[in-house]
N, C-alpha and C. Protein backbone atom coordinates (compact mmCIF):
# COMPACT_ATOMS: atom_id res chain seq x y z
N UNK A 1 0.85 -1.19 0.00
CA UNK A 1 0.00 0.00 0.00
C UNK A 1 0.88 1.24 0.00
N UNK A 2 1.05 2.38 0.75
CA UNK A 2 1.41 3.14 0.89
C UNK A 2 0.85 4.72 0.28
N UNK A 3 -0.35 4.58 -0.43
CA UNK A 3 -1.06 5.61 -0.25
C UNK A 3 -2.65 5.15 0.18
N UNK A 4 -2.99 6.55 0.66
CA UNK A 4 -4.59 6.89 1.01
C UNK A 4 -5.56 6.54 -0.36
N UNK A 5 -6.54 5.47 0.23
CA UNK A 5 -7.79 5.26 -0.74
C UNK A 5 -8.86 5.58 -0.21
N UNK A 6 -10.09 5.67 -1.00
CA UNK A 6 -11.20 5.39 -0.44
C UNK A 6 -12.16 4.12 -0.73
N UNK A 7 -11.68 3.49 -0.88
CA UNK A 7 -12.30 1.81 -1.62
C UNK A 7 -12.91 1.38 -0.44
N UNK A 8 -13.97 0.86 -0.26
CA UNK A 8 -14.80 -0.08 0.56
C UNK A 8 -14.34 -1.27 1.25
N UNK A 9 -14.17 -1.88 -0.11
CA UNK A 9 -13.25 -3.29 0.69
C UNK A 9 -12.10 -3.29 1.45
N UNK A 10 -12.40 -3.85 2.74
CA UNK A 10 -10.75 -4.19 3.37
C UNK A 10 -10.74 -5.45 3.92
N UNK A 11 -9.95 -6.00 3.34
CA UNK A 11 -9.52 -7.62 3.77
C UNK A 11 -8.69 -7.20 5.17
N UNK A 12 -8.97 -8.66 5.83
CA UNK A 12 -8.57 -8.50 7.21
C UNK A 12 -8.65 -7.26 8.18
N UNK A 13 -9.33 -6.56 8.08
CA UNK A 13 -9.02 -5.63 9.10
C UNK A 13 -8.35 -5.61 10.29
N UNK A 14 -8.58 -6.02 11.18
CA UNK A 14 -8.12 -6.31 12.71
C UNK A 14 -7.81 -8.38 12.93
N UNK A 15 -8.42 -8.57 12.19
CA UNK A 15 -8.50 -10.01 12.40
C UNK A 15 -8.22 -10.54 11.09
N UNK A 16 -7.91 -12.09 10.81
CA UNK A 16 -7.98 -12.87 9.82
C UNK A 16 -9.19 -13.17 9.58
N UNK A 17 -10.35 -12.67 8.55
CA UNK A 17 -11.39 -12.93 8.36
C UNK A 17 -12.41 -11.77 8.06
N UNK A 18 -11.78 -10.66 9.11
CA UNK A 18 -12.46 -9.52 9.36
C UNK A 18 -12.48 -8.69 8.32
N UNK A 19 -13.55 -9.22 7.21
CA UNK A 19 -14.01 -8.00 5.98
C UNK A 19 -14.49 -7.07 6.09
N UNK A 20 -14.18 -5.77 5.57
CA UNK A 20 -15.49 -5.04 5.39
C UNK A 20 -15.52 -5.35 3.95
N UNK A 21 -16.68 -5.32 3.19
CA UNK A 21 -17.18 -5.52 2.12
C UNK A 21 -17.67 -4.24 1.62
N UNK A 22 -18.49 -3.87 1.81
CA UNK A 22 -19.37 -3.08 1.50
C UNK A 22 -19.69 -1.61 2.43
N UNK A 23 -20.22 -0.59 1.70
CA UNK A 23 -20.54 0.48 2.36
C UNK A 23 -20.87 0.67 3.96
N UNK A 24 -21.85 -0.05 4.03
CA UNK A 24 -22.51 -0.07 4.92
C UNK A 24 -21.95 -0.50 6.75
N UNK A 25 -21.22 -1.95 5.79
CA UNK A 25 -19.95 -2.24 7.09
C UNK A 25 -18.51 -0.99 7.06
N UNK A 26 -18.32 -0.17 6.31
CA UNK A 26 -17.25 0.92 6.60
C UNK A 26 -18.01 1.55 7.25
N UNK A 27 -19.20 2.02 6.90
CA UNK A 27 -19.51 2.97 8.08
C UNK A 27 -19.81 2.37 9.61
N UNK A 28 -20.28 1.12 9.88
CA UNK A 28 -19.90 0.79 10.89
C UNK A 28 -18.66 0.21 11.31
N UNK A 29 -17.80 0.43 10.77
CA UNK A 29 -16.21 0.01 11.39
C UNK A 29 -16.12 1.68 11.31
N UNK A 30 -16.26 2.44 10.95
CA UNK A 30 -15.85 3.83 11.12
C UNK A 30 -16.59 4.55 12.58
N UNK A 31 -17.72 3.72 12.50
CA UNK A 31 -18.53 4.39 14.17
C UNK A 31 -17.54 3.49 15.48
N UNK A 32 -17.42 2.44 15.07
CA UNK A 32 -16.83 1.35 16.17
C UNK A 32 -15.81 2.26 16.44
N UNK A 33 -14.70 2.47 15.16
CA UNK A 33 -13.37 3.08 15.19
C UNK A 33 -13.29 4.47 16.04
N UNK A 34 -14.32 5.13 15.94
CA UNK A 34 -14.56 6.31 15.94
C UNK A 34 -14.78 6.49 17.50
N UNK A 35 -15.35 5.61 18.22
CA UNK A 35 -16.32 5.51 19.41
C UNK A 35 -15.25 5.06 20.15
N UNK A 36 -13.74 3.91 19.70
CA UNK A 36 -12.96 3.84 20.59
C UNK A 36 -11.95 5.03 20.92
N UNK A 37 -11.89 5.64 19.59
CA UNK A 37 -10.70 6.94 19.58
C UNK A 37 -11.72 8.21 21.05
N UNK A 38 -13.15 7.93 21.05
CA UNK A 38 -13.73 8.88 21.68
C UNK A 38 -13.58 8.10 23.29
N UNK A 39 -13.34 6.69 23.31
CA UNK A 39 -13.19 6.13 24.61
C UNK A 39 -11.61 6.74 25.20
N UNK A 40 -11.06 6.91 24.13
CA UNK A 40 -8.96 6.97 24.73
C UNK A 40 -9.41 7.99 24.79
N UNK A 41 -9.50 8.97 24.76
CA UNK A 41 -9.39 10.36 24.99
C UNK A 41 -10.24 10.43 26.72
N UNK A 42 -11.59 9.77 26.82
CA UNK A 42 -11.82 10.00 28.23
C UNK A 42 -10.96 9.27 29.37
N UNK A 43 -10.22 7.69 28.56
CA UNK A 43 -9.16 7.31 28.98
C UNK A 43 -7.51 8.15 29.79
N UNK A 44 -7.97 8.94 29.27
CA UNK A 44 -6.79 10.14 29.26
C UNK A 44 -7.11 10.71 30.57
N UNK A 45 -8.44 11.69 30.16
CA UNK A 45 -9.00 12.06 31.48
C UNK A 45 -8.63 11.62 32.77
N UNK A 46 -9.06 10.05 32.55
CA UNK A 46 -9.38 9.28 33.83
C UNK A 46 -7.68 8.88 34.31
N UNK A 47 -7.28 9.00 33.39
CA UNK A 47 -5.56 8.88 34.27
C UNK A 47 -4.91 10.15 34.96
N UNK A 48 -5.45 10.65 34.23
CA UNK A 48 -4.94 12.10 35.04
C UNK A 48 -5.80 11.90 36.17
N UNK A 49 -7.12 11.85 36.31
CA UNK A 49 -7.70 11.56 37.61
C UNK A 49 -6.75 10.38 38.63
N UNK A 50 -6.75 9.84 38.35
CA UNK A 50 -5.90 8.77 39.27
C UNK A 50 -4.67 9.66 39.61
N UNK A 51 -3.77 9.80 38.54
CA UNK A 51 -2.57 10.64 39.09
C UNK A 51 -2.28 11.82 40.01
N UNK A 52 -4.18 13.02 39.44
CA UNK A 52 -3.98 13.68 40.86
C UNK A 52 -4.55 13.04 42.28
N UNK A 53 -5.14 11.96 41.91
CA UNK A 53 -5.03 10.93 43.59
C UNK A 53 -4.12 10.64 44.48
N UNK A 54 -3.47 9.88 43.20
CA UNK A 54 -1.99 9.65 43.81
C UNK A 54 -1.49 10.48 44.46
N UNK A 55 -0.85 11.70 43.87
CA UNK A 55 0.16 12.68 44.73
C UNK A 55 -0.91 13.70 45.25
N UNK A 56 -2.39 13.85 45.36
CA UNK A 56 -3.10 14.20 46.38
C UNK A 56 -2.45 14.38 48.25
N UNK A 57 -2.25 15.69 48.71
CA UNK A 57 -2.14 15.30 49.77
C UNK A 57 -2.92 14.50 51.06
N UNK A 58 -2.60 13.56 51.68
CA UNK A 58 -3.68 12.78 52.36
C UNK A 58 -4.93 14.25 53.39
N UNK A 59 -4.14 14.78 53.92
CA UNK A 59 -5.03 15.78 54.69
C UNK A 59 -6.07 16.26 54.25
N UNK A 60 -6.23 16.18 52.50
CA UNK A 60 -7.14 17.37 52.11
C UNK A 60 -8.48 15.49 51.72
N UNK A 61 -8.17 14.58 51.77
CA UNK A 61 -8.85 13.67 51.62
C UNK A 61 -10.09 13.86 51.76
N UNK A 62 -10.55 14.63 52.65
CA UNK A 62 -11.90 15.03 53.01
C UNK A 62 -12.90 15.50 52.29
N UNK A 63 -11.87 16.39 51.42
CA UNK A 63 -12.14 17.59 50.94
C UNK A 63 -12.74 17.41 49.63
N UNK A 64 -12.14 16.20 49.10
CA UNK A 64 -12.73 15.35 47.42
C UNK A 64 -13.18 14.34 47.16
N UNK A 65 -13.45 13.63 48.62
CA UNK A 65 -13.90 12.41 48.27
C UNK A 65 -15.44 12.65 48.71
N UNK A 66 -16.26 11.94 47.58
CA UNK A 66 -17.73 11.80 47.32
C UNK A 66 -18.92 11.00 48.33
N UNK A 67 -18.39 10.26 49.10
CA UNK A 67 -18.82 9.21 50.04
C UNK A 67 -19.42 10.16 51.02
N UNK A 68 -21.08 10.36 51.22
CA UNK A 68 -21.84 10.57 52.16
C UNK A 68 -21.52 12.42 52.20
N UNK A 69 -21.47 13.07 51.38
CA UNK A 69 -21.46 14.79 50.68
C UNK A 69 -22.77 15.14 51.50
N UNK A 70 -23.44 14.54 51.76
CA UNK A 70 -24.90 15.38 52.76
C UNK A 70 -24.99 15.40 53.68
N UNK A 71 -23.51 14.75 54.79
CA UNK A 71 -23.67 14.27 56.10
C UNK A 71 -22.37 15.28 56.59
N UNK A 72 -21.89 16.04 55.25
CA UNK A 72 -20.83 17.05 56.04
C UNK A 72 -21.11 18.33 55.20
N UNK A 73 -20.04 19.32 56.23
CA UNK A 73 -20.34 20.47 55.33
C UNK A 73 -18.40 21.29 55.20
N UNK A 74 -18.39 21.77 54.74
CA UNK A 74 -16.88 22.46 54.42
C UNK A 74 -16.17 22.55 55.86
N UNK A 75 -16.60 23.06 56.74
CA UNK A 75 -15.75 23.30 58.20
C UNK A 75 -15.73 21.31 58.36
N UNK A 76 -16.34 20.55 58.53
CA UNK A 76 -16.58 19.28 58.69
C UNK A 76 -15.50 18.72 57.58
N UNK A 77 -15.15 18.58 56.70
CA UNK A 77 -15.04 18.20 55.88
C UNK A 77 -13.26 17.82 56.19
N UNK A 78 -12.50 19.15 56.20
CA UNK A 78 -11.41 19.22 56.63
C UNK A 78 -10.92 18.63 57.58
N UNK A 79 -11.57 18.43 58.55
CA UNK A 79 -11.42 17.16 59.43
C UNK A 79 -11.41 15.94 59.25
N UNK A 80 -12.01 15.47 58.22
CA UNK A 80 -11.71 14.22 57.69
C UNK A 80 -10.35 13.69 57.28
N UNK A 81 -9.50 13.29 58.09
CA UNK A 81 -8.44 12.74 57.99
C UNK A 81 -8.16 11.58 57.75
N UNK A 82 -7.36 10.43 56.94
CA UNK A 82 -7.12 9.06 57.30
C UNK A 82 -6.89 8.59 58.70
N UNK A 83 -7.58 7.97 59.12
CA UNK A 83 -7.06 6.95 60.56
C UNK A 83 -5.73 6.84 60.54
N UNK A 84 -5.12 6.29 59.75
CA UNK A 84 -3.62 5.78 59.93
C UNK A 84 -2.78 5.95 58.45
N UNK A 85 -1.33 5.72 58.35
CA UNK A 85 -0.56 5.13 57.55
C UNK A 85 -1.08 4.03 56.39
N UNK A 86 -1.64 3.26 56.85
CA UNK A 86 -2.17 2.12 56.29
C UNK A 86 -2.82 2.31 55.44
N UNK A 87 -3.95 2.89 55.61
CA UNK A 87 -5.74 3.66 55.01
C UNK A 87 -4.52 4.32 53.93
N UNK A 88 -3.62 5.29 53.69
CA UNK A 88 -3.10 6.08 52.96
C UNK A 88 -2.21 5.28 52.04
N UNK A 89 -1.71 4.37 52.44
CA UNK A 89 -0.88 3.31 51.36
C UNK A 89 -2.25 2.77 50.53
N UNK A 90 -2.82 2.09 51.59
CA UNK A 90 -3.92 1.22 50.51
C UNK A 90 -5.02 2.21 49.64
N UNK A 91 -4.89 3.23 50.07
CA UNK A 91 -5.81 4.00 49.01
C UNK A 91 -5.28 4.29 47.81
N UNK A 92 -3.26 5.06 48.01
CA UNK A 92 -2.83 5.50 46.94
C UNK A 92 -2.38 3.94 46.02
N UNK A 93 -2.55 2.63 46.68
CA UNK A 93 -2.19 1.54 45.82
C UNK A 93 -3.70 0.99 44.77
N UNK A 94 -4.75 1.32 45.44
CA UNK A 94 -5.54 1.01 45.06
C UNK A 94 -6.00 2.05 43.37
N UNK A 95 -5.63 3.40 44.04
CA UNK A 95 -5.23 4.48 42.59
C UNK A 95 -4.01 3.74 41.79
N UNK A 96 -3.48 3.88 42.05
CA UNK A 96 -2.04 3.29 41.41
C UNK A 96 -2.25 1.69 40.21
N UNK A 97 -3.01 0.91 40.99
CA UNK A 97 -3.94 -0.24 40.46
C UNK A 97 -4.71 0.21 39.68
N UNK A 98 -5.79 1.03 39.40
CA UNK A 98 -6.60 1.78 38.84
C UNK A 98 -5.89 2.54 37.85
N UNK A 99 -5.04 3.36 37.97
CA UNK A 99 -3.97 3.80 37.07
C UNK A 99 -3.67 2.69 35.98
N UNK A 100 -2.89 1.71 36.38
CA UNK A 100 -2.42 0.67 35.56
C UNK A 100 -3.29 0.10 35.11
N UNK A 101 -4.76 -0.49 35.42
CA UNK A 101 -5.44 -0.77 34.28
C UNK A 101 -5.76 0.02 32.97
N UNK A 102 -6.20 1.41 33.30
CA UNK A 102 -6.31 2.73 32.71
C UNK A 102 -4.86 2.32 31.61
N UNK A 103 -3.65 2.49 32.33
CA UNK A 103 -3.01 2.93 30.81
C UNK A 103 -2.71 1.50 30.26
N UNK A 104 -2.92 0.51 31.19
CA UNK A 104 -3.07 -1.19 29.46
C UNK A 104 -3.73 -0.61 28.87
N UNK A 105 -5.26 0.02 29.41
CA UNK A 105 -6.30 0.32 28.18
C UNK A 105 -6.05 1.23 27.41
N UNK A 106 -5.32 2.10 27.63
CA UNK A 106 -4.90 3.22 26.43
C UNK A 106 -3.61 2.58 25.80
N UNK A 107 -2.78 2.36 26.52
CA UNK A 107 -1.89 1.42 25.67
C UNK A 107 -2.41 0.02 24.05
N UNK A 108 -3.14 -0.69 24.63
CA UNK A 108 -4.05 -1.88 23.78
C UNK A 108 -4.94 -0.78 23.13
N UNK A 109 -5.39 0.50 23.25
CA UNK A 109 -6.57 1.13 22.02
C UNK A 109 -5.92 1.96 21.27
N UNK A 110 -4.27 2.17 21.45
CA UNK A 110 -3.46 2.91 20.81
C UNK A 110 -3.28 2.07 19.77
N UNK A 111 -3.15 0.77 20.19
CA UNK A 111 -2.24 0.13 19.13
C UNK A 111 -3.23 0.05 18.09
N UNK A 112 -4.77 -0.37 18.82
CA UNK A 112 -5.53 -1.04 17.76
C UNK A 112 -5.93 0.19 16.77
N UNK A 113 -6.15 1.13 17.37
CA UNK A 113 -6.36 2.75 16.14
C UNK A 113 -4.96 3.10 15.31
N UNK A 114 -3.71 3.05 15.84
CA UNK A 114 -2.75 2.63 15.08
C UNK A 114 -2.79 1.33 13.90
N UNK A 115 -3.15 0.24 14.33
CA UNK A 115 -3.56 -0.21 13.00
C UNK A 115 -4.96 0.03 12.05
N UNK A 116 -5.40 0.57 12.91
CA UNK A 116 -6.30 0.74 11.67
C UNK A 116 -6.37 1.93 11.07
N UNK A 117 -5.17 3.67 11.60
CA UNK A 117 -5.10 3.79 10.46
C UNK A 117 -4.19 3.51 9.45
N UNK A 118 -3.24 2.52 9.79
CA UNK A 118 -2.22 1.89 8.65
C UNK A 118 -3.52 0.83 7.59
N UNK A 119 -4.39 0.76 7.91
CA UNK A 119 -4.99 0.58 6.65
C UNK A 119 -5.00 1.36 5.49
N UNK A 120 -4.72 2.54 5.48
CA UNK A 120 -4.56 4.03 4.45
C UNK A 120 -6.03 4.29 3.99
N UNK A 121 -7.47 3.81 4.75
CA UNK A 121 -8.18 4.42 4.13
C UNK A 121 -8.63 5.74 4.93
N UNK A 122 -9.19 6.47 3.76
CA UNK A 122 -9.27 7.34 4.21
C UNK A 122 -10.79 7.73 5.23
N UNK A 123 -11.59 6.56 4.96
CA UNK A 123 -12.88 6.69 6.01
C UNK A 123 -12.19 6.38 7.12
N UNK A 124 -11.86 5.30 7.36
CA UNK A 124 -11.50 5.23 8.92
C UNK A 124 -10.57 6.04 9.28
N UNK A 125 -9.61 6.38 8.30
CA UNK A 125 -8.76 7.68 9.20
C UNK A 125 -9.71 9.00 10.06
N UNK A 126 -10.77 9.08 9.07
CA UNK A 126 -11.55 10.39 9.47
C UNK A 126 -12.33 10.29 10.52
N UNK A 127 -12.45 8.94 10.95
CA UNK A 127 -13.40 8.00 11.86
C UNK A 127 -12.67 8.16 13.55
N UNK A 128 -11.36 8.01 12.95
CA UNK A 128 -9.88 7.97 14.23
C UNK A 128 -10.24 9.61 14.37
N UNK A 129 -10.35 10.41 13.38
CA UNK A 129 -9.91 11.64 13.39
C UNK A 129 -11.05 12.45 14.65
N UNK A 130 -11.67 12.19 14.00
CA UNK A 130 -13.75 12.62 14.77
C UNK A 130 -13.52 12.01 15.71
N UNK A 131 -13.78 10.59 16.37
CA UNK A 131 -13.66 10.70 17.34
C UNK A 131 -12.46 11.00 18.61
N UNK A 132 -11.42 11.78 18.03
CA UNK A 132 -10.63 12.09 18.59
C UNK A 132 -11.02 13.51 18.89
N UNK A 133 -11.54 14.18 18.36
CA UNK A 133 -11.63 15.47 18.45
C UNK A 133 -13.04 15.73 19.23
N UNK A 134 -14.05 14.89 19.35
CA UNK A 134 -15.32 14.82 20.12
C UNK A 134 -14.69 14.33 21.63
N UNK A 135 -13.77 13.42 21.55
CA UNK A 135 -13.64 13.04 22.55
C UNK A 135 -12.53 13.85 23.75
N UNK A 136 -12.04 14.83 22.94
CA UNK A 136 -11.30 16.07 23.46
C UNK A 136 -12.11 17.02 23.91
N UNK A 137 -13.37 17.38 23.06
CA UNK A 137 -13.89 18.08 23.18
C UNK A 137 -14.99 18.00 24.67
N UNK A 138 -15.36 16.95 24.09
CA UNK A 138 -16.37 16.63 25.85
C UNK A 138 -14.97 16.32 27.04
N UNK A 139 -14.17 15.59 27.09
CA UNK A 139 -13.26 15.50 28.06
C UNK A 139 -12.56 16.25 28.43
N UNK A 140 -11.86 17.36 27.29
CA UNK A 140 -10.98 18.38 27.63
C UNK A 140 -11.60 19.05 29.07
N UNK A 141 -13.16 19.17 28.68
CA UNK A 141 -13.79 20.40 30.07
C UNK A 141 -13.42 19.42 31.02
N UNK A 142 -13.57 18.41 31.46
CA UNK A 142 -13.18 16.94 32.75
C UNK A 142 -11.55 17.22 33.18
N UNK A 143 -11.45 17.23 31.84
CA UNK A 143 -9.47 17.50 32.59
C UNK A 143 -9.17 18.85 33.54
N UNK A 144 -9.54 19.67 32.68
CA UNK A 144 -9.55 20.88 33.33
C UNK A 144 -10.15 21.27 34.66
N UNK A 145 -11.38 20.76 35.05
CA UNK A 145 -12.04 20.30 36.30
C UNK A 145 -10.55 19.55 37.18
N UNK A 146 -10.30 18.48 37.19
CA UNK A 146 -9.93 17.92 37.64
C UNK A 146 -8.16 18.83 38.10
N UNK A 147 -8.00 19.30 36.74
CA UNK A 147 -6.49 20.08 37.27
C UNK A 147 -6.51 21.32 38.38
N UNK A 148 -7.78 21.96 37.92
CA UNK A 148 -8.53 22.97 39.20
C UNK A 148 -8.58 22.78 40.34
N UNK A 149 -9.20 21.47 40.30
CA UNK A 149 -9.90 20.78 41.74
C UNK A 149 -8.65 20.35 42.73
N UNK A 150 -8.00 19.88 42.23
CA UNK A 150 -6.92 19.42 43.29
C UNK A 150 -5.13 19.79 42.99
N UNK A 151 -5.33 20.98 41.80
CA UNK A 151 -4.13 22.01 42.33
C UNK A 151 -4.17 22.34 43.17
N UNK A 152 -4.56 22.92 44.15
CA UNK A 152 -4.96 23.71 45.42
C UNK A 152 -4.21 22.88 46.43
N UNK A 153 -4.37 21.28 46.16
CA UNK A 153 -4.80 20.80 47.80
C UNK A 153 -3.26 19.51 48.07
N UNK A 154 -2.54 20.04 46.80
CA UNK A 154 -1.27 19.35 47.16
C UNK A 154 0.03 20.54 47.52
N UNK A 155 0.62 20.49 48.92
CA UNK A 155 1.53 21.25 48.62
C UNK A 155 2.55 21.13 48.13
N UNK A 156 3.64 22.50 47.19
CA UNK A 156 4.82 22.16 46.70
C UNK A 156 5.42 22.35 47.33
N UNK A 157 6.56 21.26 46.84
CA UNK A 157 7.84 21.01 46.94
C UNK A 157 8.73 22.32 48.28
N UNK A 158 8.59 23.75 47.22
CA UNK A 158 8.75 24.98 48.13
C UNK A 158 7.93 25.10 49.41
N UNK A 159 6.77 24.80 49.66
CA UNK A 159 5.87 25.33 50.57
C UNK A 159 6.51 24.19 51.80
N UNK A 160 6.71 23.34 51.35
CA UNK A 160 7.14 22.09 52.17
C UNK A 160 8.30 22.22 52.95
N UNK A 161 9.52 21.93 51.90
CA UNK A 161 10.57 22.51 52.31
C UNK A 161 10.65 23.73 53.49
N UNK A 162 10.24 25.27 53.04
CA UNK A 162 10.33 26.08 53.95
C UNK A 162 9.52 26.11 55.00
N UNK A 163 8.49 25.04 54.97
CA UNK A 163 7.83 24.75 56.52
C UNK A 163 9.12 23.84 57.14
N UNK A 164 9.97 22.83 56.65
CA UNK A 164 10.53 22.26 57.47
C UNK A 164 11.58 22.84 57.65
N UNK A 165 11.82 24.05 57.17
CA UNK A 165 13.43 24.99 57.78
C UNK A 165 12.90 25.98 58.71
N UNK A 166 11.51 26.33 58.55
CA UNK A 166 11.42 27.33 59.75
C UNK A 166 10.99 26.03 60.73
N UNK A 167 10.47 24.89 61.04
CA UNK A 167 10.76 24.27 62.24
C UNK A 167 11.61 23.86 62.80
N UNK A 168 13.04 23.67 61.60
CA UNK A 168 14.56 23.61 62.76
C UNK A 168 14.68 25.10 62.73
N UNK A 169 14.38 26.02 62.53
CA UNK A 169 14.49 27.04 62.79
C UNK A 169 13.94 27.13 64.35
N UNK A 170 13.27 26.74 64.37
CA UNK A 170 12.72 27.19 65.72
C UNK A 170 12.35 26.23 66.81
N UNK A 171 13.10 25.10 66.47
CA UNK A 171 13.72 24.36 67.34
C UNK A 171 14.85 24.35 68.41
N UNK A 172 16.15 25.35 67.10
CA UNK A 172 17.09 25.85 67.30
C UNK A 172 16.85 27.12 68.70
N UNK A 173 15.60 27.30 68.03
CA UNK A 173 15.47 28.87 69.23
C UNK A 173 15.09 28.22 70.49
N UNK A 174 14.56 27.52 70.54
CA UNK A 174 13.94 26.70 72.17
C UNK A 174 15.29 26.54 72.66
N UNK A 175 16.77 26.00 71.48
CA UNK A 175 17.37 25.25 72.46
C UNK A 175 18.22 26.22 73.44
């Protein structure tokens, strides 16, 4: 091959066997195609969700998690701390787990939209194309939510640090 067609027929598609024949099956391999490129993109989303879990600071835990929202209110909320060490490993492993299924699945829907558009046609390219761009489009607003929501509630690196130099700082002064 090596250039773009628009011909109907494609032998093997994804599988040994897997024809499209006719019109009718391109346009449904172009919705299928189309509908997974619109799944990776919320795929995307949802890893970034996990990732700001992960490095979430545990303290603000209160503050984003969804479990029983009518039984607290903002002053309440902040108080919600992990019990222990433990609760905070197994939560960020359980993200971390969640993470790694997330990117097999974008990993395995990369490949498979990668081959199909090395088919060179040009419907299913446009199929990869659309639902890539729908699926940016509704998710992009989710990402952005999500980068909002819990910038705030991790501190940096700086804020950290100079809390722990003004406490030998003023350790030093007691002594």
């Amino acid at each position: 091959m090596g250039h773009f067609n628009f011909d109907a027929p494609l032998k093997n598609l994804f599988f040994k066997g897997l024809d499209v024949d006719n019109t009718s099956s391109l346009v449904g391999a172009c919705l299928v195609i189309g509908s997974l490129t619109f799944l990776l993109e919320g795929a995307k989303m949802l890893m970034l969700y996990w990732s700001a879990r992960i490095k979430q600071n545990p303290l603000t835990y209160g503050l984003t998690d969804t479990d029983d929202l009518d039984d607290r209110d903002d002053l309440t909320a902040s108080l919600m701390i992990p019990a222990s060490l433990e609760q905070i490993r197994s939560r960020r492993i359980k993200y971390h787990c969640l993470g790694m299924l997330t990117h097999t699945f974008n990993l395995i829907t990369g490949y498979i939209l990668m081959l199909a558009v090395m088919t060179y046609n040009v419907w299913i390219t446009i199929g990869v194309i659309v639902g890539s761009g729908l699926g940016f489009f509704i998710f992009g607003a989710l990402g952005k939510n999500i980068q909002v929501k819990y910038a705030g509630l991790k501190p940096s690196i700086e804020e950290s640090s100079h809390y722990q130099i003004n406490l030998a700082v003023s350790e030093e002064q007691h002594i």
